[in-house]
Protein backbone atom coordinates (compact mmCIF):
# COMPACT_ATOMS: atom_id res chain seq x y z
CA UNK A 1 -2.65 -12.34 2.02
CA UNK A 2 -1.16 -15.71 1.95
CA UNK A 3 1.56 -14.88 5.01
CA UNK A 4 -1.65 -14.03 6.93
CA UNK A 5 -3.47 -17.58 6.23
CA UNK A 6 -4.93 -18.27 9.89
CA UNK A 7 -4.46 -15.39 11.66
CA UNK A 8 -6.72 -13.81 13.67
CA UNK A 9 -5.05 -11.04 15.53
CA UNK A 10 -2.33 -8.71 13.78
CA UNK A 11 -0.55 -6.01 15.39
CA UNK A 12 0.33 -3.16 12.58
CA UNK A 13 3.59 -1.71 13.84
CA UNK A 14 3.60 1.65 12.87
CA UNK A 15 7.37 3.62 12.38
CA UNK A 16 8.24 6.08 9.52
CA UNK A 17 5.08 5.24 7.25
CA UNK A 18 2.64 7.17 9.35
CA UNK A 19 -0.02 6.85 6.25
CA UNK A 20 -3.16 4.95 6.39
CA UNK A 21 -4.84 5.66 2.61
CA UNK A 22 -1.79 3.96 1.41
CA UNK A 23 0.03 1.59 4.09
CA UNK A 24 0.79 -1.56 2.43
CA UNK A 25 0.53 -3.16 5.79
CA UNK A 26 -2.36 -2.18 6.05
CA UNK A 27 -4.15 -3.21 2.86
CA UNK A 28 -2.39 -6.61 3.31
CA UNK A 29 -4.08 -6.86 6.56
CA UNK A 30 -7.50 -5.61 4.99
CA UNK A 31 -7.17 -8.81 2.31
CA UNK A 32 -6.66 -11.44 4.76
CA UNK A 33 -8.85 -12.82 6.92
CA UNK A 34 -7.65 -11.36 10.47
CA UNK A 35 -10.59 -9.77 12.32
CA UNK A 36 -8.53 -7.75 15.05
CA UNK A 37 -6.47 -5.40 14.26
CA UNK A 38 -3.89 -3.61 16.73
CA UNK A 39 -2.15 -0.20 15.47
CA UNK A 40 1.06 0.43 17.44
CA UNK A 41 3.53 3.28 17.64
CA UNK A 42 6.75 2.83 19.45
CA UNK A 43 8.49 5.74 21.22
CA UNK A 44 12.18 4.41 21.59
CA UNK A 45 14.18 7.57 22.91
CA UNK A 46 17.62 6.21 21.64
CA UNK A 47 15.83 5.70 18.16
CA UNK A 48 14.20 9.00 17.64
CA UNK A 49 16.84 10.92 19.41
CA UNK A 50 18.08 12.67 15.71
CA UNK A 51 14.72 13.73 15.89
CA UNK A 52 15.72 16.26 18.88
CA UNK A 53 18.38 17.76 16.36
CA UNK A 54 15.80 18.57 13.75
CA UNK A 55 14.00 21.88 13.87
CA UNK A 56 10.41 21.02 14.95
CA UNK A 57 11.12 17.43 15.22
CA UNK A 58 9.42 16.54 18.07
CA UNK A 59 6.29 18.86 16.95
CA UNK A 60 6.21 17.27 13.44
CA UNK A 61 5.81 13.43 15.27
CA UNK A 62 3.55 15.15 17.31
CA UNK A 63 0.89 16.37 14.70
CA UNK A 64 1.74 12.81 12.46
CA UNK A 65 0.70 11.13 15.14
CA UNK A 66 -2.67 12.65 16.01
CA UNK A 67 -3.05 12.89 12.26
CA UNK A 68 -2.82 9.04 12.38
CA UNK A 69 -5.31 8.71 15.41
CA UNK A 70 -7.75 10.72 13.67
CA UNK A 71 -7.72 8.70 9.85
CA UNK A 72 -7.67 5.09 12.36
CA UNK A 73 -10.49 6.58 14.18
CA UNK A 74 -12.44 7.00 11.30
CA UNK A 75 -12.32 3.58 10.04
CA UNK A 76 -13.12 2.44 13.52
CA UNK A 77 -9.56 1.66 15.50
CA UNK A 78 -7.39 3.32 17.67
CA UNK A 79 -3.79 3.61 17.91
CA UNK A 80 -1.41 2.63 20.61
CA UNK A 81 1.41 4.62 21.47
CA UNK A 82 4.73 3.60 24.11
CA UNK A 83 7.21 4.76 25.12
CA UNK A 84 10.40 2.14 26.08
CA UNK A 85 12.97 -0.13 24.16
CA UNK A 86 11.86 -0.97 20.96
CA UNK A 87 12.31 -5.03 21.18
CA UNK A 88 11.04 -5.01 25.09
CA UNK A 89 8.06 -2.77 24.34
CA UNK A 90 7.12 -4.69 20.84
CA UNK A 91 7.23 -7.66 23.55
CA UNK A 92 5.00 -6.95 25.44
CA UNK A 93 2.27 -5.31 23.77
CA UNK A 94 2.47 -8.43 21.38
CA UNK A 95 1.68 -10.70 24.64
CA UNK A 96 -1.16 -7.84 25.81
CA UNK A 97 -2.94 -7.99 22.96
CA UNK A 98 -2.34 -11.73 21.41
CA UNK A 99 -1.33 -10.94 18.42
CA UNK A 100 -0.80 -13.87 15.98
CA UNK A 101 1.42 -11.72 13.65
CA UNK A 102 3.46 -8.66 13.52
CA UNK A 103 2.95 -6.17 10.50
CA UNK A 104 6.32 -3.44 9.99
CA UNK A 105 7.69 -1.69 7.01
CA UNK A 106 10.86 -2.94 6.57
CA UNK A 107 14.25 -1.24 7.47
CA UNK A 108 16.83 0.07 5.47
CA UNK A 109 18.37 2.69 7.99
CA UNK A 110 21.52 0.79 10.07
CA UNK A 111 19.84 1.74 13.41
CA UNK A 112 16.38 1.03 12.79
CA UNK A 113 17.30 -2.30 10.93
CA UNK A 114 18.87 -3.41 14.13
CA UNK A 115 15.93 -2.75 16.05
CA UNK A 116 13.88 -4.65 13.62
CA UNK A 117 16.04 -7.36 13.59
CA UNK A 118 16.21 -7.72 17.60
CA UNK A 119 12.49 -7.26 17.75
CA UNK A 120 11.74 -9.89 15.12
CA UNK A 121 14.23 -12.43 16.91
CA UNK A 122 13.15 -11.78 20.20
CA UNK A 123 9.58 -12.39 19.21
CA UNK A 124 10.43 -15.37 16.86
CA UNK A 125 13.25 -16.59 17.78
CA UNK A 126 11.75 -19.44 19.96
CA UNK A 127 11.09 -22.75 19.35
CA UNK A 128 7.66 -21.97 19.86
CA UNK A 129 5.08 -22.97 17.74
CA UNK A 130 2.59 -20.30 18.80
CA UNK A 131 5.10 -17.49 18.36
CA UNK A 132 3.96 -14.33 16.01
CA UNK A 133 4.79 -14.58 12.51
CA UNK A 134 6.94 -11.49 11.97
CA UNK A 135 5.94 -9.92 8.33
CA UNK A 136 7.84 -6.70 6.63
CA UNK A 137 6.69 -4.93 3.59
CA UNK A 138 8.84 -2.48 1.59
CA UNK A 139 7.44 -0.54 -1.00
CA UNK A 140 9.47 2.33 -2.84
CA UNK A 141 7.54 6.12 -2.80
CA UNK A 142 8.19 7.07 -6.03
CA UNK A 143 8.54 5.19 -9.46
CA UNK A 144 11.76 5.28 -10.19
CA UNK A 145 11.27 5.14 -13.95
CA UNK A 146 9.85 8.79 -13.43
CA UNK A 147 13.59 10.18 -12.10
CA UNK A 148 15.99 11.41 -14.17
CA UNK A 149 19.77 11.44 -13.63
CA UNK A 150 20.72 14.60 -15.51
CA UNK A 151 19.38 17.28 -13.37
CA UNK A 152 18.86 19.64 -15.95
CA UNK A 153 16.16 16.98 -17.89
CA UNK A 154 14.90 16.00 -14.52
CA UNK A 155 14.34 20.22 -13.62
CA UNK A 156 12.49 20.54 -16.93
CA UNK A 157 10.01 18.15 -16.26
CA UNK A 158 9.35 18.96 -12.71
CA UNK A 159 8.52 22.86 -14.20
């Protein structure tokens, strides 16, 4: 990928898109020329605090997660999970590791976007010239010229 000319280390930061067969990240990543690759997954309590409130929340994350450990494993990585402030956490495991970019699905959810946002800026927002580039992809999950707005049609062809 051309964002991901002369980069060497890229940290993958895993949120919602818990997928590896299909991660655009990922397969951007997989193009370019970058031969370390760090897979992180954030725990911020005030961001995944709705997920208390949902039956089997917690459990779901849970099993993604391993799920996740177990398809990186297989292609030979690992991933990193911590717990603490998104920006502060991003932060730091950026500096651990030496990553030369920052991989994340973009945001479209207010409280999530905002934690992007103040991640991104707090990594980038330096005049420093070896700062992390900060890359998002968005991708949409289904093709939209599949949907249907009468529901009836749409109900028809789903069977």
């Amino acid at each position: 990928s051309d964002t991901l000319s002369g980069v060497e280390k890229v940290l993958v930061w895993f949120k919602h898109d818990l997928r590896v067969d299909d991660h655009a990240g990922l397969h951007s990543i997989c193009q370019s020329k970058a031969s370390q690759l760090v897979c992180l997954y954030i725990i911020d309590p005030q961001l995944l605090q709705p997920l208390l409130l949902t039956p089997a929340g917690p459990e779901v994350l849970a099993a993604s997660l391993a799920s996740l450990q177990a398809d990186l494993r297989a292609r030979g990585n690992e991933l990193v999970v911590r717990v603490g402030p998104t920006h502060s956490t991003l932060q730091q495991a950026v500096a651990e590791c030496g990553a030369q970019a920052v991989v994340s699905e973009h945001e479209v959810e207010t409280s999530w976007a905002h934690a992007l946002s103040h991640a991104r800026d707090s990594l980038t927002g330096k005049s420093d010239p070896n700062a992390p580039k900060f890359i998002t992809w968005a991708s949409t999950a289904w093709c939209t010229s599949n949907f249907h707005t009468n529901y009836r049609t749409w109900k028809v062809t789903r069977g």
